[in-house]
C-alpha atoms as a PDB file:
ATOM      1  CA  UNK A   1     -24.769 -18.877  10.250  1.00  0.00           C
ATOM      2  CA  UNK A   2     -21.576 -18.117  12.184  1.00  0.00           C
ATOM      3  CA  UNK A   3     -18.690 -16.367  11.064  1.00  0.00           C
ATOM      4  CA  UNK A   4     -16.932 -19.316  10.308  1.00  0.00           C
ATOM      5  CA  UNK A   5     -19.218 -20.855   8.161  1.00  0.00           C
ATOM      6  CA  UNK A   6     -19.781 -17.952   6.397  1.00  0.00           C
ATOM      7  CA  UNK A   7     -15.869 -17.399   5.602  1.00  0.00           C
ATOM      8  CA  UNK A   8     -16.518 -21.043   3.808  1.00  0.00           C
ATOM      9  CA  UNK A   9     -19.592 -19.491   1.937  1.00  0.00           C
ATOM     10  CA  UNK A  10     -18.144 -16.535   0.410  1.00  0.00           C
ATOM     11  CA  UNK A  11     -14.220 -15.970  -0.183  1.00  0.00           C
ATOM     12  CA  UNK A  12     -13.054 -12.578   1.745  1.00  0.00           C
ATOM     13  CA  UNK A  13     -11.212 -10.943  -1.153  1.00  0.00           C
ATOM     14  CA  UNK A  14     -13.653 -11.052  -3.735  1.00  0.00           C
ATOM     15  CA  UNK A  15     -15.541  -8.344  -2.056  1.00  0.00           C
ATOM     16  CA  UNK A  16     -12.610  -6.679  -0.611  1.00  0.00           C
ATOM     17  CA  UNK A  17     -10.423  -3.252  -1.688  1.00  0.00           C
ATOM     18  CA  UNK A  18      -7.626  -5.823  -1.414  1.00  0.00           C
ATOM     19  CA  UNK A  19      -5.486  -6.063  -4.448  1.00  0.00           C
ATOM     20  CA  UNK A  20      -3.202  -9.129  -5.568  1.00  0.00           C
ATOM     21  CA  UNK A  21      -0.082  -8.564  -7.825  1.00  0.00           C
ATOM     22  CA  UNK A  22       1.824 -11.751  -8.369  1.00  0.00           C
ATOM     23  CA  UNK A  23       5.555 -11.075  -8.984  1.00  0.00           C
ATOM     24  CA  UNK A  24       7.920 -13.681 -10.276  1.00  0.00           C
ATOM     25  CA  UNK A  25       9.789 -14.991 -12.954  1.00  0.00           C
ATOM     26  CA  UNK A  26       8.330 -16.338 -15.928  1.00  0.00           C
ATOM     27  CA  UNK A  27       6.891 -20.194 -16.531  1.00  0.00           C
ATOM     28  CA  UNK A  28       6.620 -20.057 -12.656  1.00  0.00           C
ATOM     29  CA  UNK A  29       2.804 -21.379 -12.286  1.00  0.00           C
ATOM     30  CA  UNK A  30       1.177 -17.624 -12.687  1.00  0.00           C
ATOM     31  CA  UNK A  31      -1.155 -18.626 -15.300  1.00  0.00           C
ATOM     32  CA  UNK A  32      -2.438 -22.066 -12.471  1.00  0.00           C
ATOM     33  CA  UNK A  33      -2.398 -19.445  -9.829  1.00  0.00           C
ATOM     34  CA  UNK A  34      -4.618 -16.967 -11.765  1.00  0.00           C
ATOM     35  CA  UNK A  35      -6.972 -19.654 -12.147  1.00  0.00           C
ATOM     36  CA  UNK A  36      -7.105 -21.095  -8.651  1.00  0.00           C
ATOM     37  CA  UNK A  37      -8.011 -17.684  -8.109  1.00  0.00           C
ATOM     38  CA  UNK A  38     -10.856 -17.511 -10.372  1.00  0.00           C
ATOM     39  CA  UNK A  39     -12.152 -20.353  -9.220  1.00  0.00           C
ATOM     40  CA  UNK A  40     -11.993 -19.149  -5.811  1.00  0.00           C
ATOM     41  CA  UNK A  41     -13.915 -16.722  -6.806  1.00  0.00           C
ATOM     42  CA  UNK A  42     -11.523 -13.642  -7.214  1.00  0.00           C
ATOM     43  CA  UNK A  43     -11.636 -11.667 -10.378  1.00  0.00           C
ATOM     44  CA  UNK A  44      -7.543 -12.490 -11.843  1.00  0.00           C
ATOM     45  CA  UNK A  45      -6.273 -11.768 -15.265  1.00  0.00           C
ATOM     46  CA  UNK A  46      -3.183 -13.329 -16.345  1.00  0.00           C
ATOM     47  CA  UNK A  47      -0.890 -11.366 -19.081  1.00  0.00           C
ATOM     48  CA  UNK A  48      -3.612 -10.195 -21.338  1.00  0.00           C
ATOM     49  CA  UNK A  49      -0.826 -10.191 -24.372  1.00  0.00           C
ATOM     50  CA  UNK A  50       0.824  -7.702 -22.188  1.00  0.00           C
ATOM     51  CA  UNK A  51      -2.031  -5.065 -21.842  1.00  0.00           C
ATOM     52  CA  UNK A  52      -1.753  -4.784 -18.377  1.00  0.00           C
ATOM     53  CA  UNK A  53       1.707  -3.653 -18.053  1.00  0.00           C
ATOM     54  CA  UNK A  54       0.686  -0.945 -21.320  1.00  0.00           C
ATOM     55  CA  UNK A  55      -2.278   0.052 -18.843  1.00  0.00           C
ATOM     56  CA  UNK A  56      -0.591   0.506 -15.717  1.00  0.00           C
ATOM     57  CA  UNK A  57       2.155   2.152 -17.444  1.00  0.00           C
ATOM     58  CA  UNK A  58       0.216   4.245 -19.036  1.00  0.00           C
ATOM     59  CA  UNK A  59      -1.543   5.690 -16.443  1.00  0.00           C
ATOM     60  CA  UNK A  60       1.189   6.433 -14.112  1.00  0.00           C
ATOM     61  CA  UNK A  61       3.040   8.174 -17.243  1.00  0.00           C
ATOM     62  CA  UNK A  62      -0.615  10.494 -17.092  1.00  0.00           C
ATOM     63  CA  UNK A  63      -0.752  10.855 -13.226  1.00  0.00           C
ATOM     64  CA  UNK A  64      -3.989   8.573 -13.113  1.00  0.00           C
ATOM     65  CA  UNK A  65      -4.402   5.802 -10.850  1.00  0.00           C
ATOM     66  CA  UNK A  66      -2.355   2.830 -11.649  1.00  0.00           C
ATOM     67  CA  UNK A  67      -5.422   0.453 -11.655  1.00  0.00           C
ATOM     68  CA  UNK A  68      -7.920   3.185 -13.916  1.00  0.00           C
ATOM     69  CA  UNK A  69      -9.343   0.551 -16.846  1.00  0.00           C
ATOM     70  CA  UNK A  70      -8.073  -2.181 -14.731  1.00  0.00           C
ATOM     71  CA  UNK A  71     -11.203  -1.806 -12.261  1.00  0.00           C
ATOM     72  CA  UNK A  72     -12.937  -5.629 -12.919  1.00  0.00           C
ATOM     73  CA  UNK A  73     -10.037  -7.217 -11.729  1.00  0.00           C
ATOM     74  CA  UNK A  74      -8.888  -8.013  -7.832  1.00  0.00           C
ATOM     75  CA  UNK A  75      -5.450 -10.613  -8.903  1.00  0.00           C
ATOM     76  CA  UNK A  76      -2.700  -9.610 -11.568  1.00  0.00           C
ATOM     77  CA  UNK A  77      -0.537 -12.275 -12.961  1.00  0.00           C
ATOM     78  CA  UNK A  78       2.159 -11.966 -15.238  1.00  0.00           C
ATOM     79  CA  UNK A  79       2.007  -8.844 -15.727  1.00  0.00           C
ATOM     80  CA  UNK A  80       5.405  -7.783 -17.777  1.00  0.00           C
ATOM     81  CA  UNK A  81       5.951  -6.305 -21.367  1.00  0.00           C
ATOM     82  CA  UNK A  82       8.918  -6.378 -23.743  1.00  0.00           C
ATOM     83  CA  UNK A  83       9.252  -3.370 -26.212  1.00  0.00           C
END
């Protein structure tokens, strides 16, 4: 199989370091994208009732890695929290 066909077998990013963080206002498609990704094949979350803002936040506020507890995901969607 050449290169080419095997870019058609497997997507790139699912296996990659490569992050996604979609950015945008809300009721702007995040929650479609997220699940194009998925069913691309890239591990997304979308807005987890607002857990992944807590997470991130959390661990930059304790000098850990932004992503720590965040590790089974590759695409971020809606990502914001109100307090």
């Amino acid at each position: 199989m050449d290169r080419i066909e095997a870019l058609k077998e497997e997507p790139i990013l699912a296996h990659s370091a490569s992050h996604i963080f979609c950015i945008g206002f809300n009721r702007c498609c995040t929650s479609s994208l997220a699940s194009y990704f998925r069913r691309q094949g890239i591990p997304s979350v979308h807005w987890k009732d607002g857990q992944i803002s807590k997470t991130i936040r959390s661990n930059a506020e304790t000098g850990q890695s932004i992503l720590t507890g965040l590790e089974e995901w590759k695409a971020f969607f809606d990502m914001e929290q109100f307090d």
